[in-house]
PDB file of N, CA and C in Angstrom:
ATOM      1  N   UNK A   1       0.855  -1.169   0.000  1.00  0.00           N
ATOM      2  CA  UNK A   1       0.000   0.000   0.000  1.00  0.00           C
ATOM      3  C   UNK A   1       0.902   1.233   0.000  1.00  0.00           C
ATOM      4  N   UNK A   2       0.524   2.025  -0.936  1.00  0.00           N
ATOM      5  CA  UNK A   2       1.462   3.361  -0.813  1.00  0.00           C
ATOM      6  C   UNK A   2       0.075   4.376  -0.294  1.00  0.00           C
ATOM      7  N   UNK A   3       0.694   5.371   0.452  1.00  0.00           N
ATOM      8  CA  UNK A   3      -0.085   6.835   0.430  1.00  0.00           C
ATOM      9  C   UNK A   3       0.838   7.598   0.150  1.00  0.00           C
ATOM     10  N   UNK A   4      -0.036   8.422  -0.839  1.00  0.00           N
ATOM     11  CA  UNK A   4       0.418   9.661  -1.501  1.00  0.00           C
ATOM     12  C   UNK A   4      -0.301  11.277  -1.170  1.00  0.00           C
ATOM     13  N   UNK A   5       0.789  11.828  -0.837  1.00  0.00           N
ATOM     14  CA  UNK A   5       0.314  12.801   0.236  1.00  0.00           C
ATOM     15  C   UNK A   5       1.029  14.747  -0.441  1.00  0.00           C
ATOM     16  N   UNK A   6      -0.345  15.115  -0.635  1.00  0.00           N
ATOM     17  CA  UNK A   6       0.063  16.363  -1.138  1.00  0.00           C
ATOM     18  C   UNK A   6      -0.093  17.387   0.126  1.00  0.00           C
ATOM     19  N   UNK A   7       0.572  18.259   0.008  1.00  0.00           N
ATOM     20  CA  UNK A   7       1.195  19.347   0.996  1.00  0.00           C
ATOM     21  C   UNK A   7       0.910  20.954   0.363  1.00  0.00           C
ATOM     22  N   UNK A   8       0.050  21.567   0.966  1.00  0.00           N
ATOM     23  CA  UNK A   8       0.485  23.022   0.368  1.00  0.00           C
ATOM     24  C   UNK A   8      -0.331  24.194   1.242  1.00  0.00           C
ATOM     25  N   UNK A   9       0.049  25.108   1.041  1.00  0.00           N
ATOM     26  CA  UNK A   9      -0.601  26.432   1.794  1.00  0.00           C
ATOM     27  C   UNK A   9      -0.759  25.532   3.642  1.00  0.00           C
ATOM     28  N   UNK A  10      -0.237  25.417   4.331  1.00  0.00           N
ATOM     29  CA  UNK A  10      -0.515  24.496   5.234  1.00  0.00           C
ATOM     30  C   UNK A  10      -1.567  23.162   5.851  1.00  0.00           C
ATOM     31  N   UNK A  11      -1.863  22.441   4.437  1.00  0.00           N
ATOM     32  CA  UNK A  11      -2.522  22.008   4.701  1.00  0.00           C
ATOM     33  C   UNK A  11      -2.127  20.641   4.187  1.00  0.00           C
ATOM     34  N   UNK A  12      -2.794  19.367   3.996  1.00  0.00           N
ATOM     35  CA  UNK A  12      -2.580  18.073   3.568  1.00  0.00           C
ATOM     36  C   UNK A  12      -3.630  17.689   3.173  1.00  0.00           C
ATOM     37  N   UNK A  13      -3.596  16.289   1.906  1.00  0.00           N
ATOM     38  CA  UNK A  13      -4.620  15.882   1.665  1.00  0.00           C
ATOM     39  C   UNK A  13      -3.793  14.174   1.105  1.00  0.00           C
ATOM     40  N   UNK A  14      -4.090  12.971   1.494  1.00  0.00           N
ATOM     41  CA  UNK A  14      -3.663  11.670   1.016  1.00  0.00           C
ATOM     42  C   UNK A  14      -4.926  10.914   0.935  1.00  0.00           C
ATOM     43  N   UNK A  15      -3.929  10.262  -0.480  1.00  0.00           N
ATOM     44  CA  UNK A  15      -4.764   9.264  -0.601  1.00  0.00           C
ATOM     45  C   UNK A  15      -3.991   7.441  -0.933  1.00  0.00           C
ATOM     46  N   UNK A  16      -4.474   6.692  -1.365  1.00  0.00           N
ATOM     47  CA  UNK A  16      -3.714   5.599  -0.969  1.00  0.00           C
ATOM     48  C   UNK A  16      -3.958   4.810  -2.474  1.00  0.00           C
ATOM     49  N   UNK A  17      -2.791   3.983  -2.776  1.00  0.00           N
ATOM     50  CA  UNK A  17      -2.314   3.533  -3.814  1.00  0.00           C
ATOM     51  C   UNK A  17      -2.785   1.864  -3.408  1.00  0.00           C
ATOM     52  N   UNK A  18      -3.517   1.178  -3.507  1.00  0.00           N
ATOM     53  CA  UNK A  18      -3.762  -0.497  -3.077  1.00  0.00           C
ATOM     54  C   UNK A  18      -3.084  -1.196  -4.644  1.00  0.00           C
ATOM     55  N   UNK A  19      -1.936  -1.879  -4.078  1.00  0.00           N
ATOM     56  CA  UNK A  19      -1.196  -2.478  -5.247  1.00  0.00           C
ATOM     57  C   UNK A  19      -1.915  -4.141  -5.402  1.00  0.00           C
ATOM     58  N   UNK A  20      -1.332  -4.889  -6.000  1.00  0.00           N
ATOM     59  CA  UNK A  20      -1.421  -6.320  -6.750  1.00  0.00           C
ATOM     60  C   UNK A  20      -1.548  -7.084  -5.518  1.00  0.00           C
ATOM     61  N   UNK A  21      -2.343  -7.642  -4.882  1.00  0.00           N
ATOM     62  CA  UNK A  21      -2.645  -8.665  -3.661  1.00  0.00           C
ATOM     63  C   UNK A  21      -3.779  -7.930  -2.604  1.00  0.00           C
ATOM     64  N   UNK A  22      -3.635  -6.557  -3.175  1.00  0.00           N
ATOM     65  CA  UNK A  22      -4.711  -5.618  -1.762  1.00  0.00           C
ATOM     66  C   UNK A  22      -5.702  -5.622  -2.114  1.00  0.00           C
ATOM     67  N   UNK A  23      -6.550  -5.627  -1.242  1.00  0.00           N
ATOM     68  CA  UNK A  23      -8.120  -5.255  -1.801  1.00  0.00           C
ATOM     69  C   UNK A  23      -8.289  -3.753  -1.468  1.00  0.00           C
ATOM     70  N   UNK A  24      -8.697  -3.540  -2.412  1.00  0.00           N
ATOM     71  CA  UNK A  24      -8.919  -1.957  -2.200  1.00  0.00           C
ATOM     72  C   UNK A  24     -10.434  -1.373  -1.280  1.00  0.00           C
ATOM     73  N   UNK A  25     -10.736  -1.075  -0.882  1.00  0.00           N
ATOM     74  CA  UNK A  25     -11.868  -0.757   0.021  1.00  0.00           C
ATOM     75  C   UNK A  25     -13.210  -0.730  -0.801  1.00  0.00           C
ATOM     76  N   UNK A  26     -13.889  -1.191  -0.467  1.00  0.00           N
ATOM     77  CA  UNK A  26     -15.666  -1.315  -1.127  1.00  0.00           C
ATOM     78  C   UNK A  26     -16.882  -0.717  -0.173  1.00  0.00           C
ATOM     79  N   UNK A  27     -17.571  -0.073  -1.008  1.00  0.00           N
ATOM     80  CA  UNK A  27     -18.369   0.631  -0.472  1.00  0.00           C
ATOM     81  C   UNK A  27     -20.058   0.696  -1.028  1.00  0.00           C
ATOM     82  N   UNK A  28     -21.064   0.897  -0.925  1.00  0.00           N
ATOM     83  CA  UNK A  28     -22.385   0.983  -1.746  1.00  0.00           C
ATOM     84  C   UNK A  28     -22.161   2.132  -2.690  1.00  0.00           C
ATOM     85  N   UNK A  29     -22.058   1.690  -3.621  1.00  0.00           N
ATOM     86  CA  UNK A  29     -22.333   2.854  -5.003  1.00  0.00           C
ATOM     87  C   UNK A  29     -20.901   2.729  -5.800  1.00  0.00           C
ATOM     88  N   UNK A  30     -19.113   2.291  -4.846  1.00  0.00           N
ATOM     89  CA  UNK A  30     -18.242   2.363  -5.420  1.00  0.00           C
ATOM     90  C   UNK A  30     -18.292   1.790  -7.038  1.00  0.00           C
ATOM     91  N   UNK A  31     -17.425   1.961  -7.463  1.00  0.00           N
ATOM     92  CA  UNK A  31     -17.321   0.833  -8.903  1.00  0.00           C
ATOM     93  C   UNK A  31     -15.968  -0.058  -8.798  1.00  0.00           C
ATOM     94  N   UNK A  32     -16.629  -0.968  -8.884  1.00  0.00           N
ATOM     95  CA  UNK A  32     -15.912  -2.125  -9.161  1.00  0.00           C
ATOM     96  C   UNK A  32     -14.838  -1.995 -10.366  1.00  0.00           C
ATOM     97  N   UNK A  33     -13.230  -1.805  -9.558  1.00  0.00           N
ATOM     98  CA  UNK A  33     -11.997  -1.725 -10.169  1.00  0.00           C
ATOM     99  C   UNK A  33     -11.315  -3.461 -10.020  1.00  0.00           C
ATOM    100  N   UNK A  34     -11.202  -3.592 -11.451  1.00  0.00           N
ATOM    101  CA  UNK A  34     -10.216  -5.078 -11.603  1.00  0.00           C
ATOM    102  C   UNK A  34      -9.140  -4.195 -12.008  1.00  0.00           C
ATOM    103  N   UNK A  35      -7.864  -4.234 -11.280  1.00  0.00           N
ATOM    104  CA  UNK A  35      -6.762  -3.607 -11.885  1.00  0.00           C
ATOM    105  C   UNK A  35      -5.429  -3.878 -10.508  1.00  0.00           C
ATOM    106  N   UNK A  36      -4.195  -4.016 -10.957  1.00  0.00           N
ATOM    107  CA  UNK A  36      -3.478  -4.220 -10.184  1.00  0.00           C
ATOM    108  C   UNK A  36      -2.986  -3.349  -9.437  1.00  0.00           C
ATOM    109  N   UNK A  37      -3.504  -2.008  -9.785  1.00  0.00           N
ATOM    110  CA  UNK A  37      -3.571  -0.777  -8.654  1.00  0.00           C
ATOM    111  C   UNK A  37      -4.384   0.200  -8.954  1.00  0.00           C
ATOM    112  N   UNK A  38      -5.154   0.255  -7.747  1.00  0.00           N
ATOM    113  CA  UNK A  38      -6.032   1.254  -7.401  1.00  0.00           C
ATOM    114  C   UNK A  38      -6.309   2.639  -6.542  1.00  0.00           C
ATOM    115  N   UNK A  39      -6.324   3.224  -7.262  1.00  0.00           N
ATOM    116  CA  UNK A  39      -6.276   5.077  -6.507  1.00  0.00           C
ATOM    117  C   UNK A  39      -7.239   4.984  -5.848  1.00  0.00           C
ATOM    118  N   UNK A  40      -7.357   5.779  -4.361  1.00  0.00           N
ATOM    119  CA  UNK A  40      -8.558   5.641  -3.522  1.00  0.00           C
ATOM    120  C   UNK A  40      -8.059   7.122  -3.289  1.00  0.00           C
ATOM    121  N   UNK A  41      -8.810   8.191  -3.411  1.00  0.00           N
ATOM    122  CA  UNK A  41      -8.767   9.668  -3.023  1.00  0.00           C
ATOM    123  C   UNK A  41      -9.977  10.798  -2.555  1.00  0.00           C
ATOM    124  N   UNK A  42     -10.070  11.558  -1.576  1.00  0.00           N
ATOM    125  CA  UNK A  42     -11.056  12.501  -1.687  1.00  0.00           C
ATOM    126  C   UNK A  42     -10.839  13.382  -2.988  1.00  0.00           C
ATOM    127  N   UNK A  43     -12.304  14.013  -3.306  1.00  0.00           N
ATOM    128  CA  UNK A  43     -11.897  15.182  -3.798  1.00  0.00           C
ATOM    129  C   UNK A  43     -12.730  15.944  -3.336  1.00  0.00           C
ATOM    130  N   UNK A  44     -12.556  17.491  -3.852  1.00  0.00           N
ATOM    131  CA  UNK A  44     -13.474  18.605  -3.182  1.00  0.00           C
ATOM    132  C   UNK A  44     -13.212  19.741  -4.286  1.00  0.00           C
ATOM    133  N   UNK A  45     -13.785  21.120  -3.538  1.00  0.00           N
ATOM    134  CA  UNK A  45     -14.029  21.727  -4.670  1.00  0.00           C
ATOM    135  C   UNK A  45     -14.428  23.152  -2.928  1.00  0.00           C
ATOM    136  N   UNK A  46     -14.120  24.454  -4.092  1.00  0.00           N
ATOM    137  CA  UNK A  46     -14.465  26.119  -3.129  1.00  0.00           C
ATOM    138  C   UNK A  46     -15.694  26.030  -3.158  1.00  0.00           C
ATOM    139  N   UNK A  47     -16.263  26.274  -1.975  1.00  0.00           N
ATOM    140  CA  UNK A  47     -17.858  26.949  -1.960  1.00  0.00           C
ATOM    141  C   UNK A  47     -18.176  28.300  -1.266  1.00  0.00           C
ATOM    142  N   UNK A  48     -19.123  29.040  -1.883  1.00  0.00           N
ATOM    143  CA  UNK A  48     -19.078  30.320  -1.635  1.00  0.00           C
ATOM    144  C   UNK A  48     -19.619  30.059   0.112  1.00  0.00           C
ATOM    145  N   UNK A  49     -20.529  28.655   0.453  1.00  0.00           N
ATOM    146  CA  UNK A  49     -21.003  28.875   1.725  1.00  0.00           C
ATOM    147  C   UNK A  49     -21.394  27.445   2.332  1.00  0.00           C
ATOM    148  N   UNK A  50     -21.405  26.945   2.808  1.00  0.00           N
ATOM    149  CA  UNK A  50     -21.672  25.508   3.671  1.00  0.00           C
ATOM    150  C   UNK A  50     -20.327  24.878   3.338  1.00  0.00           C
ATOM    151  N   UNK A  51     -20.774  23.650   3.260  1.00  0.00           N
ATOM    152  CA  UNK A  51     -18.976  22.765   3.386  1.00  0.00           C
ATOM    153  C   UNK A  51     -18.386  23.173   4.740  1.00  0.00           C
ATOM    154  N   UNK A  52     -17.308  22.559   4.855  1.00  0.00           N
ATOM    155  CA  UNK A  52     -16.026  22.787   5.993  1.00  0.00           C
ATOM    156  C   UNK A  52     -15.337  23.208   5.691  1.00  0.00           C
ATOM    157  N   UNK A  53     -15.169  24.412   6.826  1.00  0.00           N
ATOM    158  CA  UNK A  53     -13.931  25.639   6.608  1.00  0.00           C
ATOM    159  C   UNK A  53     -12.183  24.854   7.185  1.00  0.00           C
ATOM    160  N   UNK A  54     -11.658  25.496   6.489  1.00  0.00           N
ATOM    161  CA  UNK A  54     -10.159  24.957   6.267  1.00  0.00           C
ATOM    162  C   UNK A  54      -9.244  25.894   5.698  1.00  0.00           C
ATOM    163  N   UNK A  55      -8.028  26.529   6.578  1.00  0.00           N
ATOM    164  CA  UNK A  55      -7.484  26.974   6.867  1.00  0.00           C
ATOM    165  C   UNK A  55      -6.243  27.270   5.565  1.00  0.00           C
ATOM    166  N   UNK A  56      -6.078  27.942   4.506  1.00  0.00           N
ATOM    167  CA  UNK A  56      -5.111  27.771   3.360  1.00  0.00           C
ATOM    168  C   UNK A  56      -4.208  28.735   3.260  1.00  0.00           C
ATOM    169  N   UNK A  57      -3.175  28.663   3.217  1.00  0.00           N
ATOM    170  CA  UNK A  57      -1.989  29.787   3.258  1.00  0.00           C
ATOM    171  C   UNK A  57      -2.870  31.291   4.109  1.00  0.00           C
ATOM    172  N   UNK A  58      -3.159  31.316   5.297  1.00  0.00           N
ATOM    173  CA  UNK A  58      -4.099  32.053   6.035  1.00  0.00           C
ATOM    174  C   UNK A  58      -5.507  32.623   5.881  1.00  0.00           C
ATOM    175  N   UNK A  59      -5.609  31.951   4.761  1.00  0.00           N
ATOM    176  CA  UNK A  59      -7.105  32.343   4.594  1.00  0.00           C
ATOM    177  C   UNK A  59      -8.368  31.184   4.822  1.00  0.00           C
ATOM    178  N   UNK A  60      -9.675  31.635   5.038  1.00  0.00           N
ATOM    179  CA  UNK A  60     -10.276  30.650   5.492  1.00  0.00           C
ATOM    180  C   UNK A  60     -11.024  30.431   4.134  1.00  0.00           C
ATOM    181  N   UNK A  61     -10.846  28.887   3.643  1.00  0.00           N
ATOM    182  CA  UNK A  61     -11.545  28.186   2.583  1.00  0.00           C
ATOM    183  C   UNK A  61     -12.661  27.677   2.736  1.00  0.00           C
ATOM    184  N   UNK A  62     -14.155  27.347   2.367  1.00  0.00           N
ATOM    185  CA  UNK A  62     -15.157  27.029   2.096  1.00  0.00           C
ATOM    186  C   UNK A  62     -15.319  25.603   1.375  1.00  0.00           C
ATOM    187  N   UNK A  63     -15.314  24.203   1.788  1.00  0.00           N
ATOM    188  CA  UNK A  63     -14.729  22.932   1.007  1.00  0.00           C
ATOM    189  C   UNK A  63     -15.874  22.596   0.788  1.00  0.00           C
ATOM    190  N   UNK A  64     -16.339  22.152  -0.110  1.00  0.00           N
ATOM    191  CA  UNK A  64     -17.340  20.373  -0.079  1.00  0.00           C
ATOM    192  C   UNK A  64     -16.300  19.848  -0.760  1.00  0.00           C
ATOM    193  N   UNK A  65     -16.924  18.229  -0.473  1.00  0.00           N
ATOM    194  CA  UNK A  65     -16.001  17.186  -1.010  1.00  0.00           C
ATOM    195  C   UNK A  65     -17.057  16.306  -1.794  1.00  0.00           C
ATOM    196  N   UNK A  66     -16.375  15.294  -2.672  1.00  0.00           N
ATOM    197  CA  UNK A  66     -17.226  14.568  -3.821  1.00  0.00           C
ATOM    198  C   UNK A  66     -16.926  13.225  -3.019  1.00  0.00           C
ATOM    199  N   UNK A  67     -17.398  12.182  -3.241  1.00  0.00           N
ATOM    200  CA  UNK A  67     -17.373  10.502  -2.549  1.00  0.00           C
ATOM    201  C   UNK A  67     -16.209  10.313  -3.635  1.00  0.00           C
ATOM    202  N   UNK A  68     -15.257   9.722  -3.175  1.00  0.00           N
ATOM    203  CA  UNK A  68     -13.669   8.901  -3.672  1.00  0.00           C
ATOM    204  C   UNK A  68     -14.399   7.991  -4.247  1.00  0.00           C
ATOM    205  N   UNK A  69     -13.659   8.190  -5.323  1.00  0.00           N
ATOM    206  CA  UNK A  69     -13.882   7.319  -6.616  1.00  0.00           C
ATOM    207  C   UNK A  69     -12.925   6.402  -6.757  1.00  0.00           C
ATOM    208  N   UNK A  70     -13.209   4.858  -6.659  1.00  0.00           N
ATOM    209  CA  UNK A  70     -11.339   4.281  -7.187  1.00  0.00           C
ATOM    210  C   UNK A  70     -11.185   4.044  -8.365  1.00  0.00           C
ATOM    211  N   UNK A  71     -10.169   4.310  -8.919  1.00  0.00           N
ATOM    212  CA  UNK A  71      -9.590   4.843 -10.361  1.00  0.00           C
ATOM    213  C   UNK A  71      -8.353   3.083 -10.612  1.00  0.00           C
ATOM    214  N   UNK A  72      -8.356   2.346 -11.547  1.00  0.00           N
ATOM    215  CA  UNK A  72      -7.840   1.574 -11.675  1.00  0.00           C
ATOM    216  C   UNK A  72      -6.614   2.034 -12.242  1.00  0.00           C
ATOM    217  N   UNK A  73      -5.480   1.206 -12.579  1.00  0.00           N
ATOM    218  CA  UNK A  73      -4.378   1.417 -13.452  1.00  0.00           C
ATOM    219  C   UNK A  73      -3.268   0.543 -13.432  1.00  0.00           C
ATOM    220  N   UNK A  74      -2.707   0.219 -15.091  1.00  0.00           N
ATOM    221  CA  UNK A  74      -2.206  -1.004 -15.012  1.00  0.00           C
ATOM    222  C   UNK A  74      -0.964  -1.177 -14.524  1.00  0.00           C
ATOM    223  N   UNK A  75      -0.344  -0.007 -14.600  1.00  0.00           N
ATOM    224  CA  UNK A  75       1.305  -0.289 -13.943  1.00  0.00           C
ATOM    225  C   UNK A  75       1.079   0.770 -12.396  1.00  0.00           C
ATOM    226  N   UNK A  76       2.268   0.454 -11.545  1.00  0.00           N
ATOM    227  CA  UNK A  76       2.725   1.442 -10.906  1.00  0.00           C
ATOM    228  C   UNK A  76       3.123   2.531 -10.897  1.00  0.00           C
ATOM    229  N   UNK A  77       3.589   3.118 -12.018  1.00  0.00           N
ATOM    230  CA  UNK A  77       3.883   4.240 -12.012  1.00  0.00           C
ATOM    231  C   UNK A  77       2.748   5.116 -12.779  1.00  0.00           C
ATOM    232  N   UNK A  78       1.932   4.422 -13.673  1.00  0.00           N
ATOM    233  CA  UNK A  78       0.889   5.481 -13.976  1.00  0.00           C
ATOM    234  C   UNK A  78      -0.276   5.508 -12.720  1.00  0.00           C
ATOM    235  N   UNK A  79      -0.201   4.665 -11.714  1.00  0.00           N
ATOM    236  CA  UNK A  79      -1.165   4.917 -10.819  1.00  0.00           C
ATOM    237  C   UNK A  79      -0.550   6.321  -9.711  1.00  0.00           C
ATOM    238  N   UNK A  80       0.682   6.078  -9.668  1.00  0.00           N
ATOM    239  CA  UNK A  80       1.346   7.240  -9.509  1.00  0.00           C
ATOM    240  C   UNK A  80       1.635   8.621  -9.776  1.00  0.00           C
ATOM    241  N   UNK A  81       1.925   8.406 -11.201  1.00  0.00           N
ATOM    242  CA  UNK A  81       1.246   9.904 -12.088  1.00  0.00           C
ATOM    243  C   UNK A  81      -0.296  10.223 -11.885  1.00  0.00           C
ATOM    244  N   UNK A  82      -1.002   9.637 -12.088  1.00  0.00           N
ATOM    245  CA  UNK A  82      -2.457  10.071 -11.692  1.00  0.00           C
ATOM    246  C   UNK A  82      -2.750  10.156 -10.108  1.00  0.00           C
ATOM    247  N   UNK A  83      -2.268   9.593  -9.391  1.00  0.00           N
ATOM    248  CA  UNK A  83      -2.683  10.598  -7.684  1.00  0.00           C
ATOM    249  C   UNK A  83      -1.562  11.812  -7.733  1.00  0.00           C
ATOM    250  N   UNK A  84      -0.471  12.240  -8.288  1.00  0.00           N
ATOM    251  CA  UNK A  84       0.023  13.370  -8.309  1.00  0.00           C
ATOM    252  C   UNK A  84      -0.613  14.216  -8.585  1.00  0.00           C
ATOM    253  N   UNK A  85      -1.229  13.918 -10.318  1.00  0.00           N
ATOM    254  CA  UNK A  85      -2.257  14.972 -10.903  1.00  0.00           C
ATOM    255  C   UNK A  85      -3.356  14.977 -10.152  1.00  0.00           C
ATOM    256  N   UNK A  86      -4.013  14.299  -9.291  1.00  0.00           N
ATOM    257  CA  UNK A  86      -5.315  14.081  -8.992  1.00  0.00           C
ATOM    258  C   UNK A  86      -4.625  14.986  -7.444  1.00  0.00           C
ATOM    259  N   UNK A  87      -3.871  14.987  -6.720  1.00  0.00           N
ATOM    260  CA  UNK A  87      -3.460  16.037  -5.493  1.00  0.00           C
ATOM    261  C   UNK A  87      -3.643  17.487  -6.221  1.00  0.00           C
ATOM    262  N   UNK A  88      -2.691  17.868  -7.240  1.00  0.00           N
ATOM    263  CA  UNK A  88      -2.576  18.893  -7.913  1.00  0.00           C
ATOM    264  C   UNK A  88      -3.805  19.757  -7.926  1.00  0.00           C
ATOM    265  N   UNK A  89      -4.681  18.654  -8.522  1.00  0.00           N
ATOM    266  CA  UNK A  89      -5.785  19.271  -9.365  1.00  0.00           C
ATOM    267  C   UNK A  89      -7.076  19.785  -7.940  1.00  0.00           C
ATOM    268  N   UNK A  90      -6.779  18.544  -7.128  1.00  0.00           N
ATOM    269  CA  UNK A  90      -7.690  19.476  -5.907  1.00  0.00           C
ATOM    270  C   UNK A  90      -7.249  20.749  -5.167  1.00  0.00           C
ATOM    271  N   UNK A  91      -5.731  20.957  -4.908  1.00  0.00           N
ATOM    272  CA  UNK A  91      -5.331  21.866  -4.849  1.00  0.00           C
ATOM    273  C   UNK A  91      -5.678  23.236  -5.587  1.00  0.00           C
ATOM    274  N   UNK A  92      -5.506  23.130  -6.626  1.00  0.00           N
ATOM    275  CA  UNK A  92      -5.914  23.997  -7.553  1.00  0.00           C
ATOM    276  C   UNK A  92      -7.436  24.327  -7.651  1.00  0.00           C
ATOM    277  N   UNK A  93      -8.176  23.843  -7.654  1.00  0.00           N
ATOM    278  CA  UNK A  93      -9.285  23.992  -7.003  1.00  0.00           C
ATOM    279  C   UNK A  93      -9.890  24.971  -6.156  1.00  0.00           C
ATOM    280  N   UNK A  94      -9.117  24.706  -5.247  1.00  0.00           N
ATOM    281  CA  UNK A  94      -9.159  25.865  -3.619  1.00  0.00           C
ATOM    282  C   UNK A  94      -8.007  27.387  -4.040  1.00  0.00           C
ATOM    283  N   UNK A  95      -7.391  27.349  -4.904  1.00  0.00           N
ATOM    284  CA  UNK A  95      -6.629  28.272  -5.404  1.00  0.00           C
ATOM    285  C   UNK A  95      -5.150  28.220  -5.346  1.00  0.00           C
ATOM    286  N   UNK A  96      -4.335  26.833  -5.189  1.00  0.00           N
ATOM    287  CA  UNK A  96      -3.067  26.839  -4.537  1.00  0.00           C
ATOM    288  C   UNK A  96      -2.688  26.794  -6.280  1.00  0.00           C
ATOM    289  N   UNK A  97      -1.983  26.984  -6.775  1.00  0.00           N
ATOM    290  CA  UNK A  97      -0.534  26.919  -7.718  1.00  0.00           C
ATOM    291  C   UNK A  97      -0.412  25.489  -7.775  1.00  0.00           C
ATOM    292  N   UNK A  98      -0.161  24.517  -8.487  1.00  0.00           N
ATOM    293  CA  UNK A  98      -0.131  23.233  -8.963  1.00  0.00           C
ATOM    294  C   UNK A  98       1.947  23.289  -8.783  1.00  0.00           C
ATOM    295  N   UNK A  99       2.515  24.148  -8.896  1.00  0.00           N
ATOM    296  CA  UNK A  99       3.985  23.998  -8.573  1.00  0.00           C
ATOM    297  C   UNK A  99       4.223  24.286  -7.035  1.00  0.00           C
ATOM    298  N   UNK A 100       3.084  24.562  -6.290  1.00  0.00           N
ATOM    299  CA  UNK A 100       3.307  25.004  -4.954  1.00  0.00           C
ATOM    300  C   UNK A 100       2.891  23.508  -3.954  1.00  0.00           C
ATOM    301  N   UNK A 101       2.343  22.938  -4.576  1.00  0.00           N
ATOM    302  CA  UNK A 101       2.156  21.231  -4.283  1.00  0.00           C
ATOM    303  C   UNK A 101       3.219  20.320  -4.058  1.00  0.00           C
ATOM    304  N   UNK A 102       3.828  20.085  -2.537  1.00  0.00           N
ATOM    305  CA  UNK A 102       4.958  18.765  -2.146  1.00  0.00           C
ATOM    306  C   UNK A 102       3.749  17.845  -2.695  1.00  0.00           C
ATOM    307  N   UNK A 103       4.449  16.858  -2.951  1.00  0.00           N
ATOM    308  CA  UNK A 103       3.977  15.037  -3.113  1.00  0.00           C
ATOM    309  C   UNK A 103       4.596  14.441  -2.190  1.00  0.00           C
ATOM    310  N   UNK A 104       4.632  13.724  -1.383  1.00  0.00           N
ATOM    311  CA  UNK A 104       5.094  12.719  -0.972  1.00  0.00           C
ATOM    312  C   UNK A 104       4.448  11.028  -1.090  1.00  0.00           C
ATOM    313  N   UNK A 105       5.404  10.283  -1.347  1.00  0.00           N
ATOM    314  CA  UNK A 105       4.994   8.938  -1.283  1.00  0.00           C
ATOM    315  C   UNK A 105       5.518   7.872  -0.500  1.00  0.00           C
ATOM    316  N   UNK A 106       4.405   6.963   0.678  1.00  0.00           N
ATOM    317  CA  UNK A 106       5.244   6.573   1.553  1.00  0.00           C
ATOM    318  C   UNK A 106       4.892   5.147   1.652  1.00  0.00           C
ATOM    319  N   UNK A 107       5.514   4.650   1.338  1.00  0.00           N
ATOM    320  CA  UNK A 107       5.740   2.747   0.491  1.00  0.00           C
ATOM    321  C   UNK A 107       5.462   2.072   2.521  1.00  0.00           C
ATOM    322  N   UNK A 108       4.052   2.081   2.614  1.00  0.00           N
ATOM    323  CA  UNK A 108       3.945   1.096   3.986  1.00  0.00           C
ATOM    324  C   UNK A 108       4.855   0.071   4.077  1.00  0.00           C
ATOM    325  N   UNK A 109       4.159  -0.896   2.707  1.00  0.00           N
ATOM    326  CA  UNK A 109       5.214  -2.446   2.988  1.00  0.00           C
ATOM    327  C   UNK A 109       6.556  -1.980   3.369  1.00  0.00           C
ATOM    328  N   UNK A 110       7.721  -1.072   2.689  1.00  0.00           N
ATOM    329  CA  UNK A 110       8.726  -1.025   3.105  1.00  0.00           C
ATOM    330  C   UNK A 110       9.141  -0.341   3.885  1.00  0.00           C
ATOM    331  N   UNK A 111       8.326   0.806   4.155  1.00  0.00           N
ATOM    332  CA  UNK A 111       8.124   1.755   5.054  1.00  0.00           C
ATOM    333  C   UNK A 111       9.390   3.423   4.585  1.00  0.00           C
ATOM    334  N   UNK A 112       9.154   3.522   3.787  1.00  0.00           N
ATOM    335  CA  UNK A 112      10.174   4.501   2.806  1.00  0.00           C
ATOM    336  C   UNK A 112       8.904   5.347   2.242  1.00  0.00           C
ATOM    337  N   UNK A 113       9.941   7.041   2.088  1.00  0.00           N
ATOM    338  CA  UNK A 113       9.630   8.025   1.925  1.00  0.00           C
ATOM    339  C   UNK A 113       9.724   8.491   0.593  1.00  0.00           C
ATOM    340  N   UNK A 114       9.056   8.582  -0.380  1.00  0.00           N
ATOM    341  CA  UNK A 114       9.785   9.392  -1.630  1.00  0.00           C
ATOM    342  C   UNK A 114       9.189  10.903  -1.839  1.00  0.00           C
ATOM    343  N   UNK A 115      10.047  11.982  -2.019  1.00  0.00           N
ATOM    344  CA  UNK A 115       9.171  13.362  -1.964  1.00  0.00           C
ATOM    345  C   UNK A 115       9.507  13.646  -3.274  1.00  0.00           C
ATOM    346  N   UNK A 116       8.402  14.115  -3.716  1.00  0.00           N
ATOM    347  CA  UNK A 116       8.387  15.031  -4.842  1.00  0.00           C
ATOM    348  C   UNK A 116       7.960  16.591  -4.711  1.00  0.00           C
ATOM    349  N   UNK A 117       8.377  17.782  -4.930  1.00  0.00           N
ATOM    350  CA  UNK A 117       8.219  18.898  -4.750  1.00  0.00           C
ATOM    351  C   UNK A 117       8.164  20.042  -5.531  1.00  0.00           C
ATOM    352  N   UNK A 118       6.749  20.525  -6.272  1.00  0.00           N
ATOM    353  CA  UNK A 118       6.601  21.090  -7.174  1.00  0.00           C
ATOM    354  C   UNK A 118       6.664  20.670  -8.796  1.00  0.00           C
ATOM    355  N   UNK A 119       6.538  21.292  -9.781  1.00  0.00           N
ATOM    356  CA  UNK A 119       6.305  20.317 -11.374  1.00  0.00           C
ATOM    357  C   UNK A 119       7.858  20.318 -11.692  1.00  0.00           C
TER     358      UNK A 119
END
């Protein structure tokens, strides 16, 4: 299992990589992913009013969030490229800069860190 963990304006958001032997989490409504790795992520989006407030490079943000979708993919590293873009893109969202986004990725089974920082 990897989690992949974006960083920006002080805040965090991870989500988790279920490789070849994991079951990835099931839920009522999910869709059924056959694939040897599966993206499991929130997403969200600015609202002018309800949602949960959250704290972004000092300003106070307005969130809703959408139900995590799991996203299949056949190798490791494109399941990888897509939770990068998929951190990015919620970021961006709320107004952060897509180069102002750390990645980090942190390999449970082996228990190792990999950071990525900015495009």
């Amino acid at each position: 299992m990897l989690l992949v963990r974006g960083r920006a304006g002080g805040t965090a958001l991870t989500g988790t990589i279920y490789e070849a032997g994991e079951d990835p989490p099931s839920y009522r409504g999910s869709p059924d992913v056959d694939a040897p790795y599966v993206w499991v992520c929130d997403a969200f989006y600015e609202v002018a009013s309800g949602g949960s407030t959250q704290v972004v490079d000092g300003r106070e943000v307005q969130i809703a969030f959408e139900s995590p979708a799991p996203r299949g993919f056949g190798t490791r590293q494109k399941a990888l490229d897509a939770a990068e873009e998929h951190l990015r893109t919620q970021f961006a969202r709320i107004g952060v800069a897509a180069d102002q986004v750390g990645v980090e990725v942190v390999d449970q089974g082996e228990d190792t860190v990999e950071a990525r920082f900015g495009r």
